[in-house]
C-alpha atoms as a PDB file:
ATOM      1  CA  UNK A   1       0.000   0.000   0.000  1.00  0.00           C
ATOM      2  CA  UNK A   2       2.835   2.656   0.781  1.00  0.00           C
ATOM      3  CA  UNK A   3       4.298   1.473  -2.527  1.00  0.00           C
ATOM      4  CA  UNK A   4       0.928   2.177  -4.188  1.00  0.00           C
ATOM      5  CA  UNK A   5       0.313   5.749  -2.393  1.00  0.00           C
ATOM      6  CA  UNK A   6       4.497   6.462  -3.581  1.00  0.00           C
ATOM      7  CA  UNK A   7       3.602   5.309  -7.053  1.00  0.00           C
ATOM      8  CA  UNK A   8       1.080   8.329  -7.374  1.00  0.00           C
ATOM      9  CA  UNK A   9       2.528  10.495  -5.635  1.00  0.00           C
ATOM     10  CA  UNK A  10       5.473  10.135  -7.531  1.00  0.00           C
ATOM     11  CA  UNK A  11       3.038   9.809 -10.819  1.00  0.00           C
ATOM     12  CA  UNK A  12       1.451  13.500  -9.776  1.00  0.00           C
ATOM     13  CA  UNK A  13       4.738  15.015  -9.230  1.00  0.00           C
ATOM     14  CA  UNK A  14       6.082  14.561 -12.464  1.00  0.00           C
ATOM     15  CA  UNK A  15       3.493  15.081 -13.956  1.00  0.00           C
ATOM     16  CA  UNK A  16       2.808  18.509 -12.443  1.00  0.00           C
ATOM     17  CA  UNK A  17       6.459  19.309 -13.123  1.00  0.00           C
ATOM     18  CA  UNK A  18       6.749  17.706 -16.466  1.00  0.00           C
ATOM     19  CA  UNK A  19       3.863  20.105 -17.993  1.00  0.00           C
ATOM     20  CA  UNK A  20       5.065  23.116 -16.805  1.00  0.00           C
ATOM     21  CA  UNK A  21       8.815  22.952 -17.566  1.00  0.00           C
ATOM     22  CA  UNK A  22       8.271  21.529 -21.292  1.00  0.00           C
ATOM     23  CA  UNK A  23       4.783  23.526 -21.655  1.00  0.00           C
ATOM     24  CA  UNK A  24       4.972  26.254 -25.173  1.00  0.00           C
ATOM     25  CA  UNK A  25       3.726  29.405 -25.636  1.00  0.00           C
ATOM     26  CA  UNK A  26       3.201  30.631 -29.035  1.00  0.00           C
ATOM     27  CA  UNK A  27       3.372  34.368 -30.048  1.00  0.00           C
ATOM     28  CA  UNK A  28       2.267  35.567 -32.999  1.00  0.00           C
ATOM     29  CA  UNK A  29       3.680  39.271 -34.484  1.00  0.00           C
ATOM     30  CA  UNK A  30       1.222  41.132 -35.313  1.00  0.00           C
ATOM     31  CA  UNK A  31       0.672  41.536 -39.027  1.00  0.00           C
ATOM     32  CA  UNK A  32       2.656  44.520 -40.713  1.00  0.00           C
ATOM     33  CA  UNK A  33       0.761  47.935 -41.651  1.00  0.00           C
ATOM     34  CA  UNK A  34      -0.031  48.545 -44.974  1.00  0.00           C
ATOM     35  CA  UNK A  35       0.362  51.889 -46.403  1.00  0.00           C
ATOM     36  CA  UNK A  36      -2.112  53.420 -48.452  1.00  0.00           C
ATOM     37  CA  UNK A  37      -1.841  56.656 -50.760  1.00  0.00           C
ATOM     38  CA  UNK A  38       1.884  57.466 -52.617  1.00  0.00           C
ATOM     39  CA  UNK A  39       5.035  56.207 -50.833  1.00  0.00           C
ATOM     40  CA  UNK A  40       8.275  58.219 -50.792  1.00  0.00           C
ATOM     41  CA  UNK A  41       9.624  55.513 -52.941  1.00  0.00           C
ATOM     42  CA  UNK A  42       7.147  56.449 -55.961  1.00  0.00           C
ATOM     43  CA  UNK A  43       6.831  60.164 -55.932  1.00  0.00           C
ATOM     44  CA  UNK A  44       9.722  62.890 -56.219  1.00  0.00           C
ATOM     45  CA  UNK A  45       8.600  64.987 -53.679  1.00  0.00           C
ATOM     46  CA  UNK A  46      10.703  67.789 -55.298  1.00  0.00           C
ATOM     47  CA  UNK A  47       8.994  70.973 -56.575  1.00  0.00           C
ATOM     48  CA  UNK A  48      10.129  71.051 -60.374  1.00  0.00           C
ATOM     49  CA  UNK A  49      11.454  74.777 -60.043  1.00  0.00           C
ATOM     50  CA  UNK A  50      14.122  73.220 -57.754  1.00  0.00           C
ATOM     51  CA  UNK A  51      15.178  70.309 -59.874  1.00  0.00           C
ATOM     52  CA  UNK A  52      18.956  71.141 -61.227  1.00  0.00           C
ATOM     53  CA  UNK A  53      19.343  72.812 -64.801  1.00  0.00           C
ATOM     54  CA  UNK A  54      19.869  70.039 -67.503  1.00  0.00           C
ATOM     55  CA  UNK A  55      23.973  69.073 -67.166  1.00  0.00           C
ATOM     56  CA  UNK A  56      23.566  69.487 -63.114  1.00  0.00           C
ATOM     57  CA  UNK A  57      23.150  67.859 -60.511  1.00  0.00           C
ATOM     58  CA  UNK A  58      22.277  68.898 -56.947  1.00  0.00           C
ATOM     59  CA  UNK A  59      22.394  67.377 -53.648  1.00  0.00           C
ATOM     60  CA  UNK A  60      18.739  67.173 -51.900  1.00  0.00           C
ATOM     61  CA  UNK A  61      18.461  66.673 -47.970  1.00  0.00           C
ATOM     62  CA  UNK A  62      15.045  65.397 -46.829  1.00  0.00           C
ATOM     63  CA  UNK A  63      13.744  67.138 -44.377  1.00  0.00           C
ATOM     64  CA  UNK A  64      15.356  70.766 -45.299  1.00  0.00           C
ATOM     65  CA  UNK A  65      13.376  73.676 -46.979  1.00  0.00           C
ATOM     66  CA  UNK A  66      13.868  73.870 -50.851  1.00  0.00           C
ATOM     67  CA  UNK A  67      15.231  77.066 -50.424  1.00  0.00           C
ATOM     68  CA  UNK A  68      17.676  76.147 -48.155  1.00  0.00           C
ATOM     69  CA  UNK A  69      19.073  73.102 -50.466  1.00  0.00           C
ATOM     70  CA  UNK A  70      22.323  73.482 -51.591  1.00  0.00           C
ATOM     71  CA  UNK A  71      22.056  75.063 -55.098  1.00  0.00           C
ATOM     72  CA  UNK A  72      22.802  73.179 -58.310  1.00  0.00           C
ATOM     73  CA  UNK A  73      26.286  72.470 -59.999  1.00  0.00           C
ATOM     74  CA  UNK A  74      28.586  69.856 -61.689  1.00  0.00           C
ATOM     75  CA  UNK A  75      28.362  66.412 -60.946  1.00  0.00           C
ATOM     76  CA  UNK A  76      32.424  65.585 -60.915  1.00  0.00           C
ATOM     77  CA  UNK A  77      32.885  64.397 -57.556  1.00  0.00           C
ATOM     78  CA  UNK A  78      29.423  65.122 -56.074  1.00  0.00           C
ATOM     79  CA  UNK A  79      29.006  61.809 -54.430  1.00  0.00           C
ATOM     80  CA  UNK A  80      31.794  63.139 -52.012  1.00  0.00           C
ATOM     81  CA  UNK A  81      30.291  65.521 -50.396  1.00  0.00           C
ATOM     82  CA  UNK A  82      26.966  64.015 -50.342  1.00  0.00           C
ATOM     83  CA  UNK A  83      25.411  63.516 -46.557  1.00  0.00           C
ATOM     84  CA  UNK A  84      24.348  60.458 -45.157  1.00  0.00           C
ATOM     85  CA  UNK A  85      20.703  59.854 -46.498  1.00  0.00           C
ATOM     86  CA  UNK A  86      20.553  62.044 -49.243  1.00  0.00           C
ATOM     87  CA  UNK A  87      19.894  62.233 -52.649  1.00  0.00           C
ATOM     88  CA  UNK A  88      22.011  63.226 -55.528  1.00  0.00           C
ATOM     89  CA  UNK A  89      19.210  64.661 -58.510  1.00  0.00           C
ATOM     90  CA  UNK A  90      20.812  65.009 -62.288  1.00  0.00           C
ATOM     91  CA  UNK A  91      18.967  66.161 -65.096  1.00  0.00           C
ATOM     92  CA  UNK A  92      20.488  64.666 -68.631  1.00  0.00           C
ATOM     93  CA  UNK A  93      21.286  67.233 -71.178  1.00  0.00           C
ATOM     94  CA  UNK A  94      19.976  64.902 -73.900  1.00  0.00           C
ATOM     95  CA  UNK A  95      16.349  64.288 -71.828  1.00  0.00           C
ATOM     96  CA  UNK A  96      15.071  66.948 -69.825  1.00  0.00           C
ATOM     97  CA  UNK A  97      11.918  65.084 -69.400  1.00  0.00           C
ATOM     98  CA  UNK A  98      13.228  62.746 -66.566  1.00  0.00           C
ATOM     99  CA  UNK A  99      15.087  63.500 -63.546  1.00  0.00           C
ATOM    100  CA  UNK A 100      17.769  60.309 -62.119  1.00  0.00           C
ATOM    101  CA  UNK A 101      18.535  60.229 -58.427  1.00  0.00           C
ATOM    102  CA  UNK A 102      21.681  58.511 -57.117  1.00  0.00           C
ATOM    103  CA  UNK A 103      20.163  57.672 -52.982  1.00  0.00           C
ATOM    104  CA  UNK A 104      23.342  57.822 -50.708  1.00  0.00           C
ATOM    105  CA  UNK A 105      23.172  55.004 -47.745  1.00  0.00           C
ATOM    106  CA  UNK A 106      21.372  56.265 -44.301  1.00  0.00           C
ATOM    107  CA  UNK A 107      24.629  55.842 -42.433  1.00  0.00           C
ATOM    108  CA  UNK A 108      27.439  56.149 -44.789  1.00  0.00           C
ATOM    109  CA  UNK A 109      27.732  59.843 -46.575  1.00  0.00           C
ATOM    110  CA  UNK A 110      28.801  59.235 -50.203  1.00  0.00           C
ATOM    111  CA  UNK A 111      27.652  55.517 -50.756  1.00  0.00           C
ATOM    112  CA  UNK A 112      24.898  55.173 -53.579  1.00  0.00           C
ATOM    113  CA  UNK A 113      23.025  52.508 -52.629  1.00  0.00           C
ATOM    114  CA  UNK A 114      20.122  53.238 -55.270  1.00  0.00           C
ATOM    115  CA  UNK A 115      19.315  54.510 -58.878  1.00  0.00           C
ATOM    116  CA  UNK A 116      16.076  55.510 -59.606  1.00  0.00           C
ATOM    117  CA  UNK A 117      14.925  57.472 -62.712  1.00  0.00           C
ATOM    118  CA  UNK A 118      11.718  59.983 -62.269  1.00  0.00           C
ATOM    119  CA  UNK A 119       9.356  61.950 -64.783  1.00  0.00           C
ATOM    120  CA  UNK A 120      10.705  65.384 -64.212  1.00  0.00           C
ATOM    121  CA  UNK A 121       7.374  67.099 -64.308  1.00  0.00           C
ATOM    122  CA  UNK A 122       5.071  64.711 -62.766  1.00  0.00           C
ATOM    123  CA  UNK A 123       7.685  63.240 -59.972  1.00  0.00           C
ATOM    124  CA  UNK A 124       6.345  59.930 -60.925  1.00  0.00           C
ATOM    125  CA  UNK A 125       9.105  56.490 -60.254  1.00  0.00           C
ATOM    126  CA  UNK A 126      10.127  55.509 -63.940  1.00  0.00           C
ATOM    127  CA  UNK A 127      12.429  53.050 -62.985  1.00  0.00           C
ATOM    128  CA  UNK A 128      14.911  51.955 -60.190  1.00  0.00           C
ATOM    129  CA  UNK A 129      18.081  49.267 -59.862  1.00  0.00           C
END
C-alpha cells in the first residue's frame, strides 16, 4: 500500500512538473501595416522649379526647406560631399523630361546605394536598380 500511495505520488509530481517545464507558448507578431496613398519611394517629392538645370546635378536633404538646399552644380565628384541619407538629382542634357537620383546610404555619406529614374514634371518612379 505505501508502494501504491508512492507510485502516485510520484506519478502526480512529475506530472505537475513535467507540464510546466516543457509547456509552449506561441506568439504571434502582429501583421505589418499597410500603407495606403503614394510612398516616398514612388513620388519625387521635389517641386520642379528646384530640380537642377539640364547638365547638373544637386544634392537634396530630406527634411530641409527647398530654399535652403544646396544650389545646383557639376556632378564631378558630387558623391563626395553628399550627406548620409541624401539624394544626388541630375537632369540629362539629352532628356530633360526625366530626372535620375543617385540615394546615398542612411549611415554612410557618399555611398549610392540606389538609382532611380523619375518623370521630371510629374515626380512619378520611372524606374529603379
Amino acid at each position: 500500500m505505501r508502494s501504491a500511495r508512492n507510485l502516485c505520488f510520484a506519478v502526480a509530481f512529475f506530472a505537475a512538473t513535467g507540464c510546466s517545464s516543457f509547456s509552449t507558448t506561441q506568439q504571434y507578431e502582429p501583421a505589418p501595416a499597410v500603407r495606403r496613398g503614394p510612398s516616398t519611394a514612388a513620388t519625387l517629392g521635389i517641386p520642379p522649379g528646384h530640380l537642377p538645370p539640364p547638365g547638373q546635378c544637386r544634392i537634396w536633404v530630406s527634411g530641409k526647406a527647398p530654399g535652403q538646399q544646396q544650389p545646383p552644380r557639376g556632378c564631378a565628384r558630387v558623391e563626395r560631399s553628399a550627406p548620409a541619407g541624401s539624394w544626388i538629382l541630375y537632369r540629362p542634357s539629352e532628356d530633360r523630361k526625366v530626372v535620375h537620383v543617385r540615394v546615398i546610404d542612411e549611415r554612410r555619406p557618399g555611398v549610392v546605394v540606389h538609382w532611380r529614374v523619375y518623370d521630371a514634371r510629374r515626380g512619378t518612379l520611372i524606374s529603379h536598380r
